[in-house]
C-alpha atoms as a PDB file:
ATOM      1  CA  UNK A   1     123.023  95.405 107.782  1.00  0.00           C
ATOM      2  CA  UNK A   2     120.470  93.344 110.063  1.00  0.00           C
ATOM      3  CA  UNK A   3     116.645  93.808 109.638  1.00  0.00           C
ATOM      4  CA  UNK A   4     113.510  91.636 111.553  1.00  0.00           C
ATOM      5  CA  UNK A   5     110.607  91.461 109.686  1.00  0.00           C
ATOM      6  CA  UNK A   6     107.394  90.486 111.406  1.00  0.00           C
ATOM      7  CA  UNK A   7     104.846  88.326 109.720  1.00  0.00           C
ATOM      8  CA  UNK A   8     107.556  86.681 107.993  1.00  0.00           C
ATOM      9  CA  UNK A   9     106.212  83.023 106.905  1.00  0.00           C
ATOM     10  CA  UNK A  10     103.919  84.172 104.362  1.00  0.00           C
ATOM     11  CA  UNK A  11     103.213  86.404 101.503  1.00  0.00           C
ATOM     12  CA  UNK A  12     105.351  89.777 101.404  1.00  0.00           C
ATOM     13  CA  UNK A  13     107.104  89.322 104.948  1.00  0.00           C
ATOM     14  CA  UNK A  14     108.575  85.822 103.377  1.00  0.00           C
ATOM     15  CA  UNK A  15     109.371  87.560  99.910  1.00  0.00           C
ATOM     16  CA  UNK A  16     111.042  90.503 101.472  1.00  0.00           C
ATOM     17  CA  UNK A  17     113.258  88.309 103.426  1.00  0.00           C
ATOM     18  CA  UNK A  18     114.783  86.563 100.273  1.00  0.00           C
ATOM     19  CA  UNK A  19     115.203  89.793  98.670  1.00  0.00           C
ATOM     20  CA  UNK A  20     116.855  91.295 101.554  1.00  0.00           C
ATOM     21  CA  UNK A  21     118.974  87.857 101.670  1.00  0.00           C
ATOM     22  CA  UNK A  22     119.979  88.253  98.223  1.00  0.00           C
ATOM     23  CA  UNK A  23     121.453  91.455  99.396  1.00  0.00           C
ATOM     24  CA  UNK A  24     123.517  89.606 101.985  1.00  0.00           C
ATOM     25  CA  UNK A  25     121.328  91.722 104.579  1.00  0.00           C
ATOM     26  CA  UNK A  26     121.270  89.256 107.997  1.00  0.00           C
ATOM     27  CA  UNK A  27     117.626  88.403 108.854  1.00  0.00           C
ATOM     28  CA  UNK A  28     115.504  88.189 112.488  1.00  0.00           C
ATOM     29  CA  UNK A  29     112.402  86.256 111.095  1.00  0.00           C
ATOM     30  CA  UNK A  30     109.065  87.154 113.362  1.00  0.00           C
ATOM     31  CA  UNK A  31     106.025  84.910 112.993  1.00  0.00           C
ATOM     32  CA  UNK A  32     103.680  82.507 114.615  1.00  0.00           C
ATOM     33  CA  UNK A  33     104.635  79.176 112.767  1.00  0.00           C
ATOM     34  CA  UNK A  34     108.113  77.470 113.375  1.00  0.00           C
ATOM     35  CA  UNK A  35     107.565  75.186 110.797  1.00  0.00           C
ATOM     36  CA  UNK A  36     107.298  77.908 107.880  1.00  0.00           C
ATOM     37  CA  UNK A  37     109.946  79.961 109.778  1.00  0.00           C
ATOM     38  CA  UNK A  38     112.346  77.029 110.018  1.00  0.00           C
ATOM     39  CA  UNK A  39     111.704  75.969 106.026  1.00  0.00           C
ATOM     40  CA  UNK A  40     112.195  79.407 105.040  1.00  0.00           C
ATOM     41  CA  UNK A  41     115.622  79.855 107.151  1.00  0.00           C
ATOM     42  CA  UNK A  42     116.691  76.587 105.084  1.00  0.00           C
ATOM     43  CA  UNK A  43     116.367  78.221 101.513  1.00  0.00           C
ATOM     44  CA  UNK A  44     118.037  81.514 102.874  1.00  0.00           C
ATOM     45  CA  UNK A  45     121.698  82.238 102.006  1.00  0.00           C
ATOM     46  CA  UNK A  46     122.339  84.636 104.988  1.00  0.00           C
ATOM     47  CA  UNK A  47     122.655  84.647 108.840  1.00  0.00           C
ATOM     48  CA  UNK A  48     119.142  84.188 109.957  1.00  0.00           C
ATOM     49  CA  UNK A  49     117.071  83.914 113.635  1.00  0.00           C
ATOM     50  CA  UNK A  50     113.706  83.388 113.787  1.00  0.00           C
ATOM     51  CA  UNK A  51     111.747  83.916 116.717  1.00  0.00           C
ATOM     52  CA  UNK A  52     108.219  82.596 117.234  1.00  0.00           C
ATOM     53  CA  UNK A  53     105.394  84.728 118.710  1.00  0.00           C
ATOM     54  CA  UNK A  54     101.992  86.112 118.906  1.00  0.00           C
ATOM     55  CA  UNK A  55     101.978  89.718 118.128  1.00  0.00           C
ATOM     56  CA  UNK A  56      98.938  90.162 118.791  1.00  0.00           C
ATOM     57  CA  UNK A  57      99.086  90.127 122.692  1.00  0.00           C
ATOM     58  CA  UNK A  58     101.014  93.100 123.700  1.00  0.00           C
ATOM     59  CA  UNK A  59     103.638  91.502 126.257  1.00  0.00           C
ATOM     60  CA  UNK A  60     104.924  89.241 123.861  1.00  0.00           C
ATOM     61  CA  UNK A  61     105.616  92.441 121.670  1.00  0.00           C
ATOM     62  CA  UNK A  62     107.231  94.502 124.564  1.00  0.00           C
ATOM     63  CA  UNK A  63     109.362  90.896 125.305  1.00  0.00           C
ATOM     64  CA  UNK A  64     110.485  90.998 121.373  1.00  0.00           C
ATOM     65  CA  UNK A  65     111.824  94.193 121.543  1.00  0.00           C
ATOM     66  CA  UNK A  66     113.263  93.522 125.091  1.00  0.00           C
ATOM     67  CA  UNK A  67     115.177  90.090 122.980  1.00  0.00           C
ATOM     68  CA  UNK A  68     116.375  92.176 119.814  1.00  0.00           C
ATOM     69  CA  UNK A  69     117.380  95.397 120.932  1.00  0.00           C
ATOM     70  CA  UNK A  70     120.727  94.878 121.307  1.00  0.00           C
ATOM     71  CA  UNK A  71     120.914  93.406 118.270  1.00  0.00           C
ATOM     72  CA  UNK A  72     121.567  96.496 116.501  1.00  0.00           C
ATOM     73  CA  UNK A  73     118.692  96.562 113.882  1.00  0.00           C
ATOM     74  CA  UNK A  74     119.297  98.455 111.036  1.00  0.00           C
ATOM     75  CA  UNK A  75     116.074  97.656 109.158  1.00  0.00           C
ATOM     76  CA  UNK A  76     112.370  97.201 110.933  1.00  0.00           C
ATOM     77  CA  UNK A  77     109.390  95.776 108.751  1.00  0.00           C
ATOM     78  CA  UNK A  78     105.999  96.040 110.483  1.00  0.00           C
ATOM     79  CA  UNK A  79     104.239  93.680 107.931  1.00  0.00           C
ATOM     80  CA  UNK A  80     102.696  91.347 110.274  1.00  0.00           C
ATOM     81  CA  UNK A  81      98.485  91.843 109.952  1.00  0.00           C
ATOM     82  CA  UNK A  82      95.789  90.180 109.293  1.00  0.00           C
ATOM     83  CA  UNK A  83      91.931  91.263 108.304  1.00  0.00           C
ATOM     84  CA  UNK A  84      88.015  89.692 107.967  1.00  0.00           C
ATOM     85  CA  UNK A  85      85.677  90.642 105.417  1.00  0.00           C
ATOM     86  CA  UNK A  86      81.731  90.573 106.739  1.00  0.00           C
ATOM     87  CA  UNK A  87      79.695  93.191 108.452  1.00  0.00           C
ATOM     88  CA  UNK A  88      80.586  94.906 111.353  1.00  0.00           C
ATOM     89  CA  UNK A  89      77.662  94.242 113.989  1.00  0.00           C
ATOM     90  CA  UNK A  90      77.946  90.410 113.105  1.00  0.00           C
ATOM     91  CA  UNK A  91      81.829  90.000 113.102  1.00  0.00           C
ATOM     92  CA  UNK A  92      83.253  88.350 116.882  1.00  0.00           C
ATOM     93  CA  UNK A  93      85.115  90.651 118.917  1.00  0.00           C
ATOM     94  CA  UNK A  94      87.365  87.402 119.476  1.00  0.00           C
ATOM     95  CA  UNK A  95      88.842  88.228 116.211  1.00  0.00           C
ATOM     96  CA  UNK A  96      88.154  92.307 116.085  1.00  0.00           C
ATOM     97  CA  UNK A  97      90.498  92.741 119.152  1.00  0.00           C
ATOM     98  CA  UNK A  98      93.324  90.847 117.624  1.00  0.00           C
ATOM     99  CA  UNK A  99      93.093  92.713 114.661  1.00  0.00           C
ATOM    100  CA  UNK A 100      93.660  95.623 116.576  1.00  0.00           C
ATOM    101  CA  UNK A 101      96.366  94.494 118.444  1.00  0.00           C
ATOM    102  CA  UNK A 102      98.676  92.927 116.139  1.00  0.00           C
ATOM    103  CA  UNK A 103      98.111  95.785 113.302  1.00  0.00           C
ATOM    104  CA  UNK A 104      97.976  98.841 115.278  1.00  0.00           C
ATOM    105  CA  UNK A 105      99.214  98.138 119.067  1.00  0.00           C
ATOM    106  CA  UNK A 106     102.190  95.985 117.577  1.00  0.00           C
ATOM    107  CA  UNK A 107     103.133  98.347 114.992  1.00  0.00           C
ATOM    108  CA  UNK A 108     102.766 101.175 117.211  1.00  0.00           C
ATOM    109  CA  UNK A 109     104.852  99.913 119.800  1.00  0.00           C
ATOM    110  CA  UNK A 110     107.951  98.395 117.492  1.00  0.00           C
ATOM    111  CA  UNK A 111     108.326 102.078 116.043  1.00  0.00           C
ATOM    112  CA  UNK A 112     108.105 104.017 118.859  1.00  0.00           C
ATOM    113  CA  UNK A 113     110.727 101.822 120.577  1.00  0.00           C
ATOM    114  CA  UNK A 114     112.889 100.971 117.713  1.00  0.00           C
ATOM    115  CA  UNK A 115     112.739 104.619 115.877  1.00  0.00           C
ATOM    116  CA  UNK A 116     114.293 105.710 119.502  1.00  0.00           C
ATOM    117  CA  UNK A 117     117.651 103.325 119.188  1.00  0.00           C
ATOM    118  CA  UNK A 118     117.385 104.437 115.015  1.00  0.00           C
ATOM    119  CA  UNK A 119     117.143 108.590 116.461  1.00  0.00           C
ATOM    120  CA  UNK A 120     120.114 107.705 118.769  1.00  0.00           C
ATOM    121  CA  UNK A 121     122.696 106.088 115.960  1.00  0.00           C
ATOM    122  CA  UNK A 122     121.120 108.642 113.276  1.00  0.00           C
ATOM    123  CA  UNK A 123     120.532 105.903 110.939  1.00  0.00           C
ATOM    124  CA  UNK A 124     118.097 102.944 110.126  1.00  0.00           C
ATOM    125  CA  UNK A 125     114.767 102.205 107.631  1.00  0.00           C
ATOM    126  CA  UNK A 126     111.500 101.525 109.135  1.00  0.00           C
ATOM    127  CA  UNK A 127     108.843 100.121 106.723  1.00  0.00           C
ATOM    128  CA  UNK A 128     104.935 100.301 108.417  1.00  0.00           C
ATOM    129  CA  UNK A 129     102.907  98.242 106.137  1.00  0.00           C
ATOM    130  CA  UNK A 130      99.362  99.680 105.670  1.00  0.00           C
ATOM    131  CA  UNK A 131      96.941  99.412 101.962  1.00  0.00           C
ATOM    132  CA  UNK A 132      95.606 100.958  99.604  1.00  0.00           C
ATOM    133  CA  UNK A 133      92.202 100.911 102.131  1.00  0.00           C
ATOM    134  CA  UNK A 134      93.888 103.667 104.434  1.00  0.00           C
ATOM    135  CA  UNK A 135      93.830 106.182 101.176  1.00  0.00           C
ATOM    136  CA  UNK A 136      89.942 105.758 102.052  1.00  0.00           C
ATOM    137  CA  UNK A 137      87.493 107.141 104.120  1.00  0.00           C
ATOM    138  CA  UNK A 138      86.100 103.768 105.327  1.00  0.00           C
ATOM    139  CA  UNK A 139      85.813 100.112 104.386  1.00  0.00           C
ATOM    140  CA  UNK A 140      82.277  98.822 104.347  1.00  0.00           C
ATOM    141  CA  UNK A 141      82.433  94.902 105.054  1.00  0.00           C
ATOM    142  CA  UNK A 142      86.081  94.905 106.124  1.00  0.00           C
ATOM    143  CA  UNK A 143      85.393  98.467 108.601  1.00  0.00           C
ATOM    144  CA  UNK A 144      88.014  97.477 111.288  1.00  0.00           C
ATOM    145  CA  UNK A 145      91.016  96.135 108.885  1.00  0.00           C
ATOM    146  CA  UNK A 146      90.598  99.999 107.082  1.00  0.00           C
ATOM    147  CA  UNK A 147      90.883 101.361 110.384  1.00  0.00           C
ATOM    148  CA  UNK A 148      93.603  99.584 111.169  1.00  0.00           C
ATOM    149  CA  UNK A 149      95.347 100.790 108.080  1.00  0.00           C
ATOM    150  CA  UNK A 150      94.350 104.161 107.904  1.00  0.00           C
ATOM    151  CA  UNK A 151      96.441 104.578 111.466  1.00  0.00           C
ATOM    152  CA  UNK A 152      99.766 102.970 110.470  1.00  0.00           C
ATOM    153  CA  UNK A 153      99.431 105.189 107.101  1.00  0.00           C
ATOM    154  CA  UNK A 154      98.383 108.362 109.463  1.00  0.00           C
ATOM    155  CA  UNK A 155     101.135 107.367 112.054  1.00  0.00           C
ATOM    156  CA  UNK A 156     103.875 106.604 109.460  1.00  0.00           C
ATOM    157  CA  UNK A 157     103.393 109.530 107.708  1.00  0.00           C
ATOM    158  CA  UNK A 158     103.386 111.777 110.677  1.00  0.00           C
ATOM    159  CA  UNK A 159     106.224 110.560 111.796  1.00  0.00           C
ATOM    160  CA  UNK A 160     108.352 111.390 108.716  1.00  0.00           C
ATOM    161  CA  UNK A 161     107.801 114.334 108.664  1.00  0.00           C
ATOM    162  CA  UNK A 162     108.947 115.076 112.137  1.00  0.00           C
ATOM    163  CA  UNK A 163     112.038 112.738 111.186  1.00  0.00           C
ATOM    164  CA  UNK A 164     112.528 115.701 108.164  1.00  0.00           C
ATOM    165  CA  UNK A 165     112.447 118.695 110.543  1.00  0.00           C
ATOM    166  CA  UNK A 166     115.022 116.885 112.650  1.00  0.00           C
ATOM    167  CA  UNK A 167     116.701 116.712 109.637  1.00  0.00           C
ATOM    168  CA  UNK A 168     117.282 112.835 110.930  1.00  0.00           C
ATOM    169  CA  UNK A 169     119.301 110.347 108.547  1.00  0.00           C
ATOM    170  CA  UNK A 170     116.042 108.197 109.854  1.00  0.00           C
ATOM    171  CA  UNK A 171     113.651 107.071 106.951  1.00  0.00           C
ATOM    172  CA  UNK A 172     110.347 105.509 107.870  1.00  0.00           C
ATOM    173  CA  UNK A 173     108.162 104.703 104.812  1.00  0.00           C
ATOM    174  CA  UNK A 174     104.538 103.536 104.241  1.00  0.00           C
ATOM    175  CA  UNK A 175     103.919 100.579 102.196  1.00  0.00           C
ATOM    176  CA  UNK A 176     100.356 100.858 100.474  1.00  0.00           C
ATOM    177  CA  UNK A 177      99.792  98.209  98.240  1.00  0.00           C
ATOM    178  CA  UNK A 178      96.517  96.993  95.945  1.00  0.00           C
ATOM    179  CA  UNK A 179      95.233  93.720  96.045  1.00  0.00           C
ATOM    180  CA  UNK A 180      98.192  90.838  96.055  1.00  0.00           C
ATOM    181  CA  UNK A 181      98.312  87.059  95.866  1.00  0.00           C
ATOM    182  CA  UNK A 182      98.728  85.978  99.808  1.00  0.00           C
ATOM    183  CA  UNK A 183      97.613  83.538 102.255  1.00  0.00           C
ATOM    184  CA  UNK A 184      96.187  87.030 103.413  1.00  0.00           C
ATOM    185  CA  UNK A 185      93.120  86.588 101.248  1.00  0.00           C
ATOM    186  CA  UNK A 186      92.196  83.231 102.686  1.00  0.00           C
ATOM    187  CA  UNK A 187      92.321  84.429 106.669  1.00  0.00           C
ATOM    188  CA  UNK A 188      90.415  87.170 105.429  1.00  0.00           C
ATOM    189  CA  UNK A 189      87.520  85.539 103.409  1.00  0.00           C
ATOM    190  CA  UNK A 190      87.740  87.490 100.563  1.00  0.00           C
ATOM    191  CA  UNK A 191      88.531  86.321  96.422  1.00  0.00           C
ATOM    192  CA  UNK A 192      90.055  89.037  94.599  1.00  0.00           C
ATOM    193  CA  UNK A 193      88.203  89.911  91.404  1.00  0.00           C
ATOM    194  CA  UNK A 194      91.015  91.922  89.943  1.00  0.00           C
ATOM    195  CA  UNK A 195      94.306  90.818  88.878  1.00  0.00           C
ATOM    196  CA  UNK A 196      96.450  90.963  92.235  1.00  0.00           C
ATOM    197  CA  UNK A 197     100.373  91.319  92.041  1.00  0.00           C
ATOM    198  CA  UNK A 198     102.477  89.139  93.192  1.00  0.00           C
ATOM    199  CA  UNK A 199     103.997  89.507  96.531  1.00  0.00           C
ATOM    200  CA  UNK A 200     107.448  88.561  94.682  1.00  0.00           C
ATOM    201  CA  UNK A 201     107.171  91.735  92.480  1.00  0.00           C
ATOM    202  CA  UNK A 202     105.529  93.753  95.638  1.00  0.00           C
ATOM    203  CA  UNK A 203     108.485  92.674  97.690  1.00  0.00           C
ATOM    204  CA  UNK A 204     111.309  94.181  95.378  1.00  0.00           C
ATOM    205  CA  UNK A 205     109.835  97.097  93.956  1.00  0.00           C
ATOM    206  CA  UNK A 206     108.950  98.033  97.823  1.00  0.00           C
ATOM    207  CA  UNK A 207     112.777  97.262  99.454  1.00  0.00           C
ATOM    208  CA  UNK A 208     114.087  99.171  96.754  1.00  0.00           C
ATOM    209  CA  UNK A 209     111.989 102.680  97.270  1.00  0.00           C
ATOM    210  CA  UNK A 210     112.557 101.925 101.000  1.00  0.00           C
ATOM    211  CA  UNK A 211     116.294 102.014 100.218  1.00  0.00           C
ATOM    212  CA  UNK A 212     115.420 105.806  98.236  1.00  0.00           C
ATOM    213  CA  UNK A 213     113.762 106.759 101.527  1.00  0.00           C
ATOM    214  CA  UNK A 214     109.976 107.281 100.149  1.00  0.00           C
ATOM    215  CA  UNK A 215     107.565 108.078 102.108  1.00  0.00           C
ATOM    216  CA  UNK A 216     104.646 106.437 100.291  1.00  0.00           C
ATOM    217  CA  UNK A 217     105.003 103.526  98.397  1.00  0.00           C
ATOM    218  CA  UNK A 218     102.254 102.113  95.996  1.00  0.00           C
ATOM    219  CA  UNK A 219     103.246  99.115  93.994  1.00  0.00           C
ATOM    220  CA  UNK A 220     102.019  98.871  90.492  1.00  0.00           C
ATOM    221  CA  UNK A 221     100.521 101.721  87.862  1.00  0.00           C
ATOM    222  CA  UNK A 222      96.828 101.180  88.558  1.00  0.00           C
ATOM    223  CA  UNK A 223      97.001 101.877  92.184  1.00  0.00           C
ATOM    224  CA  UNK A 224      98.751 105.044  91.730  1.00  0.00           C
ATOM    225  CA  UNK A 225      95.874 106.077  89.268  1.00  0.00           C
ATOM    226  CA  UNK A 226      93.195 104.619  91.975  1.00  0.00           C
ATOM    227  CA  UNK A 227      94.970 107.036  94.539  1.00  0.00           C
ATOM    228  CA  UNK A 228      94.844 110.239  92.397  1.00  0.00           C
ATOM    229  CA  UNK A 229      91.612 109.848  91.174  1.00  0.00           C
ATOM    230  CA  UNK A 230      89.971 109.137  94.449  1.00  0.00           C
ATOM    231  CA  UNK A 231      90.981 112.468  95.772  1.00  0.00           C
ATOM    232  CA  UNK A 232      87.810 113.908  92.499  1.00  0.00           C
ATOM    233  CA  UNK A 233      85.059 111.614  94.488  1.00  0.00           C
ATOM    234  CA  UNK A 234      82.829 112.552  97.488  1.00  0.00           C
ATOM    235  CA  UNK A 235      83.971 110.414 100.529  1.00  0.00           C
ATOM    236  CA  UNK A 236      80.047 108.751 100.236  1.00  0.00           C
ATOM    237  CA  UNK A 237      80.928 107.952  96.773  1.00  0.00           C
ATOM    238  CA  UNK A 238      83.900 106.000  97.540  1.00  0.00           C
ATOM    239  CA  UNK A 239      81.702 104.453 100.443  1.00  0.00           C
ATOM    240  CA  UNK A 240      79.383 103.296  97.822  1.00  0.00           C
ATOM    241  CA  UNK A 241      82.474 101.999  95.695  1.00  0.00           C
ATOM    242  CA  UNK A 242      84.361 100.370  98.208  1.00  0.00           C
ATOM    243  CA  UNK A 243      80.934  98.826  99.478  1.00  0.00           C
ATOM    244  CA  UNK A 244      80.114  97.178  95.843  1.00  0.00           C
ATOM    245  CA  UNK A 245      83.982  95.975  95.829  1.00  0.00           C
ATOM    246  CA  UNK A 246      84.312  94.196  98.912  1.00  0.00           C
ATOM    247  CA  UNK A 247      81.058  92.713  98.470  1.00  0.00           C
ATOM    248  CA  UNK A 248      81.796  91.175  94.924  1.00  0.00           C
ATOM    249  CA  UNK A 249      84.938  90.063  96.195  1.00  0.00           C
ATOM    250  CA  UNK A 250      83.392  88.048  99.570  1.00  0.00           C
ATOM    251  CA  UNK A 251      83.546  84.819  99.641  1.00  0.00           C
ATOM    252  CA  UNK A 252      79.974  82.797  99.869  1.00  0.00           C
END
């Protein structure tokens, strides 16, 4: 099997790539740094290619595809993302726009184009990864990263289930995790008050319900709870919660 990852230096995207390698699983490795590319190829013990872009400007996207579809990719991971914590009206569009781009445009655009070559073989996993914020009905302080997620979770879902009436051999699943120990906390200005997994653990448990073709996958017991409970509260209420959270959790 062959599978590219995006956002693959860092985090989950670098996790999932040495448990994929463990299962002898040959690697395209997407990011913007060679050097953590390169040292990660080093400690893996499978064919690996990295290739070094920007995702978020949409021709280099359309040129990865364009590089790697005859590659015969069995496995897609949309993990590369990034987000910003701070109010909306104060926040630069200079880093609102690339949001946008590289979690919805560049996710958007790898499924469509990959799920057609998947449709055509009848086979392949696609893994969209979203968070726990696009269970919610907004994200005061961090507005346009819940956005952002609450598409690839609307998408992704959507899409499976017209992969089920197809009765496709397709999977594409939704990876929806809680807070986790990244470099993603850093980029986004934000100190998590709550224990966070670890991307290690996040990493296996989530290639492994890929593999059992879930739809949703939430990592750890809490956020499951989180996820059921929310559905009791007004969407104002979890406004008001999500609000209180991301402001504890901001960095001064």
């Amino acid at each position: 099997m062959k599978a590219l990852i995006t956002g693959a230096s860092s985090g989950i995207g670098l996790e999932m790539a040495k448990y994929l390698a463990s299962r002898k699983v040959e690697l395209i490795l997407v990011a913007r740094s060679r050097e953590k590319l390169e040292k990660l190829q080093e400690q893996l013990n499978t064919k690996t290619t990295i290739i070094v872009t920007d995702l978020s400007i949409e021709q280099k996207v359309k040129e990865l595809y364009v590089l790697t579809k005859n590659e015969n990719i069995d496995i897609l991971i949309n993990n590369a993302g990034f987000g910003y914590c701070g109010d909306f009206d104060k926040g630069e569009l200079t880093v609102d726009i690339p949001m946008i781009e590289t979690n919805v445009k560049a996710v958007h655009i790898l499924t469509k184009a990959y799920l057609r070559d998947m449709i055509k073989k009848d086979s392949g996993y696609i893994l969209n990864v979203s968070s726990s914020a696009g269970f919610l009905p907004g994200g005061p302080l961090m507005a346009t990263y819940y956005a952002t997620k609450s598409y690839v979770l609307s998408l992704t879902e959507a899409i499976y289930y017209e992969l089920k009436k197809k009765k496709s051999n397709v999977s594409i699943s939704c990876l929806c995790p809680g807070p986790v120990k990244t470099n993603f906390n850093m980029r986004a200005n934000v100190e998590f008050k709550v224990k966070a997994m670890s991307s290690k653990e996040v990493a296996k448990y989530t290639i492994d319900e890929m593999f059992k073709k879930k739809m949703l996958i939430i990592p750890g017991f809490k956020m499951k709870c989180v996820k059921f409970f929310s559905h009791f509260l007004s969407d104002k209420s979890l406004l008001r919660k999500t609000y209180r959270i991301q402001y504890k959790k901001r960095k001064k």
